[in-house]
C-alpha atoms as a PDB file:
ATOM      1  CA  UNK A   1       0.000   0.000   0.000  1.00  0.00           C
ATOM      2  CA  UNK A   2       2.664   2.393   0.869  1.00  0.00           C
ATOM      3  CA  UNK A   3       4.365   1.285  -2.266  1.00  0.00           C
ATOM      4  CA  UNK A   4       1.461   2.106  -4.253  1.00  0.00           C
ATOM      5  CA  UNK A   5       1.179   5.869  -2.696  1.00  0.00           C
ATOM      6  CA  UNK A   6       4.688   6.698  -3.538  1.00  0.00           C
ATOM      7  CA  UNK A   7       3.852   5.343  -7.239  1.00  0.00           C
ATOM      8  CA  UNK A   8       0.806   7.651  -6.973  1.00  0.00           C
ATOM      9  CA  UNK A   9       2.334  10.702  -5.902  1.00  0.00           C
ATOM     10  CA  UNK A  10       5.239  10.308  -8.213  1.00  0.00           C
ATOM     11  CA  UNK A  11       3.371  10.354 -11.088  1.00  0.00           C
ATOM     12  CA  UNK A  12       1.014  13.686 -10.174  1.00  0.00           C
ATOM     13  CA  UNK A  13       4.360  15.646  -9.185  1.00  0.00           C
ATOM     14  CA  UNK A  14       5.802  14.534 -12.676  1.00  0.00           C
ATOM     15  CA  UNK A  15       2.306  15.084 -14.485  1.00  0.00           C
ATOM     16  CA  UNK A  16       2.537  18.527 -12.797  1.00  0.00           C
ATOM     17  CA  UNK A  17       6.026  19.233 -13.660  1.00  0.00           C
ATOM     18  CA  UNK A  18       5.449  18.693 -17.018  1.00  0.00           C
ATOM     19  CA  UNK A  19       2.240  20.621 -18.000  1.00  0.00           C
ATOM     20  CA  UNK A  20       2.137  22.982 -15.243  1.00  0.00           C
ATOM     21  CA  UNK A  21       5.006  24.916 -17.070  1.00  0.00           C
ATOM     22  CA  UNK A  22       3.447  24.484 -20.176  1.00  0.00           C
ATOM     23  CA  UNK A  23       4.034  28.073 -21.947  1.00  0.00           C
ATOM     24  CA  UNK A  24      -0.035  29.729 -22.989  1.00  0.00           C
ATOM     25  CA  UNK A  25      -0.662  30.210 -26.671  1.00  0.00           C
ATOM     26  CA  UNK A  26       1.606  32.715 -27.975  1.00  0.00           C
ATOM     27  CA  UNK A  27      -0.806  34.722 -30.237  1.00  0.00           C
ATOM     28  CA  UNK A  28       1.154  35.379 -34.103  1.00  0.00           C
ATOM     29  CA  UNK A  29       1.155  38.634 -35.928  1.00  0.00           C
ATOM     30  CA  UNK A  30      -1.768  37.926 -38.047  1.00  0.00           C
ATOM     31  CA  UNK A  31      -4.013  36.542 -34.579  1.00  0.00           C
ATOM     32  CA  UNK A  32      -3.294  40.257 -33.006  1.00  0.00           C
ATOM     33  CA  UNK A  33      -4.206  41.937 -36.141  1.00  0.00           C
ATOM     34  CA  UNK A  34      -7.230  40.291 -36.077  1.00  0.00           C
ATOM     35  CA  UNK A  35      -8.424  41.200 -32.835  1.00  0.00           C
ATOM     36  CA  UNK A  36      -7.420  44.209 -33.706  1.00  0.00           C
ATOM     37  CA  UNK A  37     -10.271  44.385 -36.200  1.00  0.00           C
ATOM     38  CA  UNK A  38     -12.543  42.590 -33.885  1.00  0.00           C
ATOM     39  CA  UNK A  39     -12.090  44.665 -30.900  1.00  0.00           C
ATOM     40  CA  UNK A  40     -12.414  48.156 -32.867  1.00  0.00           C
ATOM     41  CA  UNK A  41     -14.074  47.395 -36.187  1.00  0.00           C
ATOM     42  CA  UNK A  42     -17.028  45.141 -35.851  1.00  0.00           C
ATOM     43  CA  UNK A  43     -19.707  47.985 -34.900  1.00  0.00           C
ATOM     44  CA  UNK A  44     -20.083  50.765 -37.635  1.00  0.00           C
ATOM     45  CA  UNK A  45     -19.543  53.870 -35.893  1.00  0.00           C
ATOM     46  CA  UNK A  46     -19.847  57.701 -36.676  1.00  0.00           C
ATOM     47  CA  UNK A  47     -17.498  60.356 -35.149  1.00  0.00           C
ATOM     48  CA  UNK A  48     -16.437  64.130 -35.713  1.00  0.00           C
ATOM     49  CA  UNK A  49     -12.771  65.169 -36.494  1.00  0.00           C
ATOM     50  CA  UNK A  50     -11.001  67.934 -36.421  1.00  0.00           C
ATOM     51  CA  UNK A  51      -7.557  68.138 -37.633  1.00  0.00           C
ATOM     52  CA  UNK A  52      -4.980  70.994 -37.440  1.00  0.00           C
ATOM     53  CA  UNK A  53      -1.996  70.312 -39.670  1.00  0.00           C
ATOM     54  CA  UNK A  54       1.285  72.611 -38.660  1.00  0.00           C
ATOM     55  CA  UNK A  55       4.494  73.355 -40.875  1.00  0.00           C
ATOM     56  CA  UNK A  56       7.222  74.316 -37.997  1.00  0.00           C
ATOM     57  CA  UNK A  57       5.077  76.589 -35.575  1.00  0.00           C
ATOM     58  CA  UNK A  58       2.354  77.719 -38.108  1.00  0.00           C
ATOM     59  CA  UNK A  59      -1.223  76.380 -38.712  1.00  0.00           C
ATOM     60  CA  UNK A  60      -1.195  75.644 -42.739  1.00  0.00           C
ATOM     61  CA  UNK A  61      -4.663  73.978 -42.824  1.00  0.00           C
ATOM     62  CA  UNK A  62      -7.622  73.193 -40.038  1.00  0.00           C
ATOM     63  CA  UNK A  63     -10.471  70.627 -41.070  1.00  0.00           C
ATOM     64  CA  UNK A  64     -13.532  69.418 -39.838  1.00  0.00           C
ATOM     65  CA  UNK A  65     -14.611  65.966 -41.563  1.00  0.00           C
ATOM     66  CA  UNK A  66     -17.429  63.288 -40.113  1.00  0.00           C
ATOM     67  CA  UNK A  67     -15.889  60.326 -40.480  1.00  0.00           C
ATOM     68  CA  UNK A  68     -17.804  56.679 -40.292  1.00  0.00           C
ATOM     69  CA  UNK A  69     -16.830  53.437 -40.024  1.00  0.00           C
ATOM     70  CA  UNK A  70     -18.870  50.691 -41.839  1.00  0.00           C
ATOM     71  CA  UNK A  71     -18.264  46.981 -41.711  1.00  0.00           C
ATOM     72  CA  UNK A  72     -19.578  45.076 -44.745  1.00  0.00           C
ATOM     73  CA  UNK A  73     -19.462  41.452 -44.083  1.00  0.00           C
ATOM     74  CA  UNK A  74     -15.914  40.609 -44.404  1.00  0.00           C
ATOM     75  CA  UNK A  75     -15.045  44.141 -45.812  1.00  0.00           C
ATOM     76  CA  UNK A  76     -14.603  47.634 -44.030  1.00  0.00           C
ATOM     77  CA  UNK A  77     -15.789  50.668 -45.707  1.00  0.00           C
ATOM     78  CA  UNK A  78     -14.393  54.270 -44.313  1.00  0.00           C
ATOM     79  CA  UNK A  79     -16.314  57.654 -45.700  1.00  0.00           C
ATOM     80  CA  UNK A  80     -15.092  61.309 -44.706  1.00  0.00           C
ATOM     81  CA  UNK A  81     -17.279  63.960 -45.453  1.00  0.00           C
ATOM     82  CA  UNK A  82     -15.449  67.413 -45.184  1.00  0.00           C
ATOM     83  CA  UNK A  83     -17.961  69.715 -43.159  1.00  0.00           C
ATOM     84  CA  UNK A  84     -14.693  72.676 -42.862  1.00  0.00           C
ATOM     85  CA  UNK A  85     -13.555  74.972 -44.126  1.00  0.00           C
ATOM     86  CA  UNK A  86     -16.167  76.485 -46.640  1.00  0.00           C
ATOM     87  CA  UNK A  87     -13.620  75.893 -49.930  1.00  0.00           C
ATOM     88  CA  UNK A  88     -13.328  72.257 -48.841  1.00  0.00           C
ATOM     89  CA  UNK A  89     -17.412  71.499 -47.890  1.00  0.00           C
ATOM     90  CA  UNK A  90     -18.805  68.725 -49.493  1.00  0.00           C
ATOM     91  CA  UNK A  91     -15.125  67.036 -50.034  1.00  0.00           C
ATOM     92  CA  UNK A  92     -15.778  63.288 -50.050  1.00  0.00           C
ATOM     93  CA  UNK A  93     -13.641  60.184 -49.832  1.00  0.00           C
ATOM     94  CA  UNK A  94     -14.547  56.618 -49.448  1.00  0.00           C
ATOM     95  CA  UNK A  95     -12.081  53.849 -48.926  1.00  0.00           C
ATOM     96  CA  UNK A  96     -12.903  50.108 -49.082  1.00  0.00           C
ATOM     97  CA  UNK A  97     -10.843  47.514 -47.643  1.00  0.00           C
ATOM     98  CA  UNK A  98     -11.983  43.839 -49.096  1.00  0.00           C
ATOM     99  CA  UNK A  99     -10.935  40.329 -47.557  1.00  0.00           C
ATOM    100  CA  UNK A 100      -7.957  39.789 -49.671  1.00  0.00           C
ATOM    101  CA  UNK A 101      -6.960  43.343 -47.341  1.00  0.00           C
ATOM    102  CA  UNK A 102      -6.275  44.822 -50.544  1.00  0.00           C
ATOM    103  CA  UNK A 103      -7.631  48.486 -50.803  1.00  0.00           C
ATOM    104  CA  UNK A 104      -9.595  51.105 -52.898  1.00  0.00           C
ATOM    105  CA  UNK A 105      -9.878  54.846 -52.689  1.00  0.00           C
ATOM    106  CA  UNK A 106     -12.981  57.687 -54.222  1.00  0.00           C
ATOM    107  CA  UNK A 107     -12.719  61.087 -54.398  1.00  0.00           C
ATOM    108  CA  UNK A 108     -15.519  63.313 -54.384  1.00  0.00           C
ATOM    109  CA  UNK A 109     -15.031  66.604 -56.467  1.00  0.00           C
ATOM    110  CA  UNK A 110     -18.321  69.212 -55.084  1.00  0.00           C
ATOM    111  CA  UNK A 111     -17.450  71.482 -57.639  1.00  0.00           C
ATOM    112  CA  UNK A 112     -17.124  69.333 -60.963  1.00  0.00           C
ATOM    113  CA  UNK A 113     -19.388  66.772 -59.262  1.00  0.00           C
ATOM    114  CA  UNK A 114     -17.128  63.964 -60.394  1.00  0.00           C
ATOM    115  CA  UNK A 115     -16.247  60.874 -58.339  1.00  0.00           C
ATOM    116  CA  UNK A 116     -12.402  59.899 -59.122  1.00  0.00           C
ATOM    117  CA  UNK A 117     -10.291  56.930 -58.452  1.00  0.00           C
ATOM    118  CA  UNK A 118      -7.467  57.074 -56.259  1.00  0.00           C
ATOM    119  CA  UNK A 119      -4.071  55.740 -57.064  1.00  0.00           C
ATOM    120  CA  UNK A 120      -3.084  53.242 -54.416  1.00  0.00           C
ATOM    121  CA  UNK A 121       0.732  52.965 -55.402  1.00  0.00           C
ATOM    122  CA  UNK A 122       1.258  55.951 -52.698  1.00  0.00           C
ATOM    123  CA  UNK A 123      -0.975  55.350 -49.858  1.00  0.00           C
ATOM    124  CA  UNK A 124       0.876  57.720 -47.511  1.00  0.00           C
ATOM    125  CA  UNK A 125      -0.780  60.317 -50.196  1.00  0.00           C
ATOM    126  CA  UNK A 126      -2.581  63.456 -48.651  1.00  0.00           C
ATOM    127  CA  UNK A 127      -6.480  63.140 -48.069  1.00  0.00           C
ATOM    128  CA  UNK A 128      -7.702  66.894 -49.055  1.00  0.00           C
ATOM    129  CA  UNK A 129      -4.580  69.160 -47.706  1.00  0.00           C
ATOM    130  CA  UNK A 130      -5.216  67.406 -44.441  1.00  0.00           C
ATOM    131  CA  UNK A 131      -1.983  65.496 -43.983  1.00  0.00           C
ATOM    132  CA  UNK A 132      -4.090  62.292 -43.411  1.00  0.00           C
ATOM    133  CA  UNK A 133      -3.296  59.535 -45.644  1.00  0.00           C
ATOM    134  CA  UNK A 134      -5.078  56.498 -46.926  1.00  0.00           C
ATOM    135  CA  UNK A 135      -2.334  54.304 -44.690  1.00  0.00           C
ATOM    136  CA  UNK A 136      -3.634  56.285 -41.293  1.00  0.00           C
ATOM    137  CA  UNK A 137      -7.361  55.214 -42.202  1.00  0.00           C
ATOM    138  CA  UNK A 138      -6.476  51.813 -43.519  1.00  0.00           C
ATOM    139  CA  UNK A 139      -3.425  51.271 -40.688  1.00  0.00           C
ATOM    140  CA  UNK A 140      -3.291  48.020 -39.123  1.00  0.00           C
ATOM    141  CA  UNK A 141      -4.129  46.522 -42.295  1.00  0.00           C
ATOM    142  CA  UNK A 142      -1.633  44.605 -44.503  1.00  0.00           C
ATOM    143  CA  UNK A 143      -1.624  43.887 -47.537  1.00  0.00           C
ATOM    144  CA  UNK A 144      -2.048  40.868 -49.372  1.00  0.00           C
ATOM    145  CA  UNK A 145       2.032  40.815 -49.928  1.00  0.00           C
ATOM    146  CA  UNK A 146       3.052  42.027 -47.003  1.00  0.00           C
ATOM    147  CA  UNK A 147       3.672  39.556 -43.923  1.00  0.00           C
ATOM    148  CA  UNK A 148       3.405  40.586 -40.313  1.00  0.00           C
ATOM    149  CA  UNK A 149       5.449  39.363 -37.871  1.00  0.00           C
ATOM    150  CA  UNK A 150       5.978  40.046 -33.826  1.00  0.00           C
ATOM    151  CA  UNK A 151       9.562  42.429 -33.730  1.00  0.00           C
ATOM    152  CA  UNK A 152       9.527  42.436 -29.411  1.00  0.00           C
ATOM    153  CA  UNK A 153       6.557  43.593 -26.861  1.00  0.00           C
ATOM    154  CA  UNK A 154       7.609  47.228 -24.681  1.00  0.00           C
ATOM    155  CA  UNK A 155       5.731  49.506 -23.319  1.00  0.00           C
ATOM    156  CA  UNK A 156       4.186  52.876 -24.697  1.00  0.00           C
ATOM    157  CA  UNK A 157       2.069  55.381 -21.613  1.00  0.00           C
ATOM    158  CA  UNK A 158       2.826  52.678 -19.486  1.00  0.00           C
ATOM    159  CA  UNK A 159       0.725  50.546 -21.612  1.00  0.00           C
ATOM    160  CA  UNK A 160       2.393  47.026 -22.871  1.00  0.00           C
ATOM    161  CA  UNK A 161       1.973  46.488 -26.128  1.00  0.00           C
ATOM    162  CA  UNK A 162       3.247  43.942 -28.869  1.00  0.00           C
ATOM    163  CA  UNK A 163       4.974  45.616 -31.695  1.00  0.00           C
ATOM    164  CA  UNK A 164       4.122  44.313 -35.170  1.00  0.00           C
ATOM    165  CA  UNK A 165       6.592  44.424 -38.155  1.00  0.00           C
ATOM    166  CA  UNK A 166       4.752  44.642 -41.436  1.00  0.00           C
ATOM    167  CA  UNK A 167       7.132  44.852 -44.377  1.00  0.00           C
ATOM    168  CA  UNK A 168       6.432  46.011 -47.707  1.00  0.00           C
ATOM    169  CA  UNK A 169       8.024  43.483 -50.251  1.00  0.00           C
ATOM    170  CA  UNK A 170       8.315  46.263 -53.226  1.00  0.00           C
ATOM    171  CA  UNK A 171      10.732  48.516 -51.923  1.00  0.00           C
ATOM    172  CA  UNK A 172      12.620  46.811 -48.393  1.00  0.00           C
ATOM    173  CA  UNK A 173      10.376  49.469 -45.903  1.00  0.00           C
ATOM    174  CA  UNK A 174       8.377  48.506 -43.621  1.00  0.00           C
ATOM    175  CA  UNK A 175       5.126  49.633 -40.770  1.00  0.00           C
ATOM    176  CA  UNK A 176       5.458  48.713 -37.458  1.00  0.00           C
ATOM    177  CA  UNK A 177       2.660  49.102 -34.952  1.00  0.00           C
ATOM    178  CA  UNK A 178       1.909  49.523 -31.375  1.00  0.00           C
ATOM    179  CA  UNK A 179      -0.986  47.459 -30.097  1.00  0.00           C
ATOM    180  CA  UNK A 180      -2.218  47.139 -26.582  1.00  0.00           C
ATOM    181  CA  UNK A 181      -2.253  43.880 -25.257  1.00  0.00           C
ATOM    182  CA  UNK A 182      -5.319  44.317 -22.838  1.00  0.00           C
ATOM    183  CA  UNK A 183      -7.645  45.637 -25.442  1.00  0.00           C
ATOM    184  CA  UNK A 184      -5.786  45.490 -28.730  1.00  0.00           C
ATOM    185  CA  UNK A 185      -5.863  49.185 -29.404  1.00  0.00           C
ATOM    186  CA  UNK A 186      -3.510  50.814 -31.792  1.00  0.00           C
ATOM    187  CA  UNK A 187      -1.374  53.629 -30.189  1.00  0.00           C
ATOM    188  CA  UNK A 188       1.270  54.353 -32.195  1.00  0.00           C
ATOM    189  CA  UNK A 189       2.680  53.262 -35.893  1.00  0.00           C
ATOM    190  CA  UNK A 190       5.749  54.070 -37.788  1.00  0.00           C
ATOM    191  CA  UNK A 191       6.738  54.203 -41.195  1.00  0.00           C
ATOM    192  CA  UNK A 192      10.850  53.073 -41.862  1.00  0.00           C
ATOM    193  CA  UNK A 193      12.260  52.927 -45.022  1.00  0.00           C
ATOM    194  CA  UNK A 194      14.761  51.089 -46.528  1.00  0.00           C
ATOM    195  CA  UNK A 195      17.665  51.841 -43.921  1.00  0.00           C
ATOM    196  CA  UNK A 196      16.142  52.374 -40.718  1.00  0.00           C
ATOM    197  CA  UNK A 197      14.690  56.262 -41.493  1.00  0.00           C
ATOM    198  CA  UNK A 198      11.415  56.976 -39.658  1.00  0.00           C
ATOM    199  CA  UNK A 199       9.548  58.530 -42.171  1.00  0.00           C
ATOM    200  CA  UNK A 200       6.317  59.246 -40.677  1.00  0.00           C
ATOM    201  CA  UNK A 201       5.101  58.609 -37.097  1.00  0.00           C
ATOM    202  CA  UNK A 202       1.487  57.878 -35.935  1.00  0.00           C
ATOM    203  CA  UNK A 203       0.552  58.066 -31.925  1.00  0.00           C
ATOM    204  CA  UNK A 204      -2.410  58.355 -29.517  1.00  0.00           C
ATOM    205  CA  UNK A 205      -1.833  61.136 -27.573  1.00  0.00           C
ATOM    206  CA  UNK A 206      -5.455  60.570 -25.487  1.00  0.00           C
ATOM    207  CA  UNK A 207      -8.039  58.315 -24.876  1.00  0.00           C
ATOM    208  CA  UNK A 208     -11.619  57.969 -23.558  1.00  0.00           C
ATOM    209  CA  UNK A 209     -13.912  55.677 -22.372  1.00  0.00           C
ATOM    210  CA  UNK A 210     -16.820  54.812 -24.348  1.00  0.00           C
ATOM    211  CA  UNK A 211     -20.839  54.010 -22.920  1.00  0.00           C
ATOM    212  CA  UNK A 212     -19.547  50.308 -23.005  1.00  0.00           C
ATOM    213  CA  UNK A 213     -16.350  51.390 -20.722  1.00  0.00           C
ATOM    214  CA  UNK A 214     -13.688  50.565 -23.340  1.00  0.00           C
ATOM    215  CA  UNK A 215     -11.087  52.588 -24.313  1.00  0.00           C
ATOM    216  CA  UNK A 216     -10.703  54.403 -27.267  1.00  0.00           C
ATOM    217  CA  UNK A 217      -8.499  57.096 -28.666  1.00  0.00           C
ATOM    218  CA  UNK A 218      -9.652  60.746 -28.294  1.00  0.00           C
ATOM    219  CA  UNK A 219      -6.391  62.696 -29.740  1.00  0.00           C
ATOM    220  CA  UNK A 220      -3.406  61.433 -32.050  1.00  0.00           C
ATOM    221  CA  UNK A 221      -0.520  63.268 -33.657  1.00  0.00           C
ATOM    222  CA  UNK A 222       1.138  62.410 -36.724  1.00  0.00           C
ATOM    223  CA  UNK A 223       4.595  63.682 -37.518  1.00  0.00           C
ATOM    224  CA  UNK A 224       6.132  63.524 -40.628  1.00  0.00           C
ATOM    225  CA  UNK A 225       9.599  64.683 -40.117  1.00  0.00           C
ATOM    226  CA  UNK A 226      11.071  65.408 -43.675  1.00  0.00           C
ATOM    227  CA  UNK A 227       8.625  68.321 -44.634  1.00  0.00           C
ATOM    228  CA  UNK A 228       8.952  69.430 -40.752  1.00  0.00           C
ATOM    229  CA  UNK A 229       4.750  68.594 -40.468  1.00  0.00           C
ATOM    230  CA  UNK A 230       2.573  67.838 -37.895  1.00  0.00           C
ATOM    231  CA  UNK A 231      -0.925  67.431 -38.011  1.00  0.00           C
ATOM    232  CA  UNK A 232      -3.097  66.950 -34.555  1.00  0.00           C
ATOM    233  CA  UNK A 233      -6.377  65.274 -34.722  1.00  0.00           C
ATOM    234  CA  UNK A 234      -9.207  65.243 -32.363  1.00  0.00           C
ATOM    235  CA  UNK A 235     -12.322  63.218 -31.951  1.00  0.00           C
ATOM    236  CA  UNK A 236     -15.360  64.418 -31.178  1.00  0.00           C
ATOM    237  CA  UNK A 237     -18.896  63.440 -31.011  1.00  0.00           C
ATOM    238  CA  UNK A 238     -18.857  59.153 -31.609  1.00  0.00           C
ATOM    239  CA  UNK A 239     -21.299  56.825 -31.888  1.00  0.00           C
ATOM    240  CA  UNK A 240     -20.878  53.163 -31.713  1.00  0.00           C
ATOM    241  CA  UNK A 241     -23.343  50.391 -32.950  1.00  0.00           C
ATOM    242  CA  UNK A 242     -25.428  52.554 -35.365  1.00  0.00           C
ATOM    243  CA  UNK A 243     -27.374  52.248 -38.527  1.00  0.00           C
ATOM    244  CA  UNK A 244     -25.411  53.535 -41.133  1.00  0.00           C
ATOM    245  CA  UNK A 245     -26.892  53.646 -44.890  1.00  0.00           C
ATOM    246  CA  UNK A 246     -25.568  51.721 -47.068  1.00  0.00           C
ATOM    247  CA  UNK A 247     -24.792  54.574 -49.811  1.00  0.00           C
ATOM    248  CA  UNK A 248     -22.218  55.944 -48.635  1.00  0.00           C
ATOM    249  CA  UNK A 249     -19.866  52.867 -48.875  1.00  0.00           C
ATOM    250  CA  UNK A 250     -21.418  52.649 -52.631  1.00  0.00           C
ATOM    251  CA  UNK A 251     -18.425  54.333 -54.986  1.00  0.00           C
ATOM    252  CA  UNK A 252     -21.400  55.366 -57.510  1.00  0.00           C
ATOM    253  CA  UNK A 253     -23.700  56.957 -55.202  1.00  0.00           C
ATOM    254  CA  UNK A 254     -21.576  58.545 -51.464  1.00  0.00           C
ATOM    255  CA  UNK A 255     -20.383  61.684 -53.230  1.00  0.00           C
ATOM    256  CA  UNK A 256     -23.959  62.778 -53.932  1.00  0.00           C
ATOM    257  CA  UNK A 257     -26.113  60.854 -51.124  1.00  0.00           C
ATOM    258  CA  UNK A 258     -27.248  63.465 -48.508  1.00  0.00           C
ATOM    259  CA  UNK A 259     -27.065  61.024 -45.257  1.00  0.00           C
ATOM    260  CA  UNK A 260     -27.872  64.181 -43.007  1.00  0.00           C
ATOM    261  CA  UNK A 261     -31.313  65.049 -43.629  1.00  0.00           C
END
């Protein structure tokens, strides 16, 4: 009997030994990317901006734009609708992000009342003098040739994050991105090129807690050191969960569509 015991209780110290240690499911790249989209994208959502965009000390431009958020199945539609100043009212855009996380970009034109494709080949391209680019809608997004991968975890406001290497296979630069591990939120991104130079720089600068007591981000600056820029954005106004129509992620019909009235 006493035999037997010892048997016993070797074999639950070694079963313990050998799966109590067991490491958790390290999450890849592409997992934290995804709840990235899950944790911020799945409800369409409506909010006000207003950026200021500074070269040195002085103010070049100040906007106000609605932007929404609309998710379409496995896609993600993003409109901005220019509200200020008066030259720039009625500016549209409307960027689609499909499956294959390949993207496409409208344009708007109030006073020819055209609607105009958007290159993609230079997605760090201005949005309307705003110094907002088609990369700081679409992000956290990669492409369908470009592979994320995990480049170390630190901390950014005292928030740990994972940072995500994204590289772009066409010219050896690459995105890397800040996410929160406790609620996958992006706080900061940067774009490097070819050897090492940060070329653009993308952070949260304040956050707020929404109706549902999750955190999201009130203020971000984005610095673009080559043309000495900055351009401060704040967020106003948002709405989570809500109907939005479905026109205004349509390419033929969200320049003209009056979703206001």
């Amino acid at each position: 009997m006493r035999l037997h015991s010892k048997l016993l209780s070797v074999v639950i110290f070694t079963f313990f030994m050998c799966f109590s240690f067991v490491p958790a499911h390290a999450m890849t790249a592409d997992e934290i990317l995804q709840q990235v989209e899950k944790q911020n994208f799945n409800d369409n959502f409506r909010i006000v901006l207003s950026s200021k965009t500074l070269k040195g000390k002085k103010t070049v431009s100040e906007n106000v734009i609605w932007l929404m958020g609309v998710r379409l199945g496995d896609k993600n539609a993003f409109f901005l609708d220019f509200e200020q100043p008066k030259e720039s009212q009625g500016l549209r855009f409307l960027i689609l992000v499909d499956a294959n996380k390949s993207a496409q970009a409208f344009m708007y034109l109030p006073a020819t009342g055209k609607t105009l494709p958007l290159a993609m080949d230079d997605p760090a391209a201005d949005l309307g003098g705003t110094g907002l680019s088609v990369e700081d809608i679409q992000g956290f997004i990669p492409k369908a040739d470009e592979k994320p991968s995990i480049l170390k975890e630190e901390q950014v406001d005292g928030k740990d994050c994972y940072v995500i290497r994204i590289e772009q296979p066409s010219d050896s630069s690459e995105r890397q991105l800040w996410i929160t591990k406790k609620d996958f939120i992006l706080l900061k991104t940067q774009a490097v090129d070819r050897s090492g130079k940060v070329k653009r720089t993308f952070r949260v600068t304040e956050m707020f807690k929404t109706e549902q007591g999750r955190e999201f981000p009130r203020a971000e600056e984005i610095t673009i050191p080559e043309k000495d820029t900055r351009v401060l954005i704040r967020q106003e106004n948002a709405v989570f969960g809500i109907e939005i129509p479905e026109e205004i992620s349509d390419p033929a019909k969200f320049g003209t569509f009056r979703w206001k009235s």
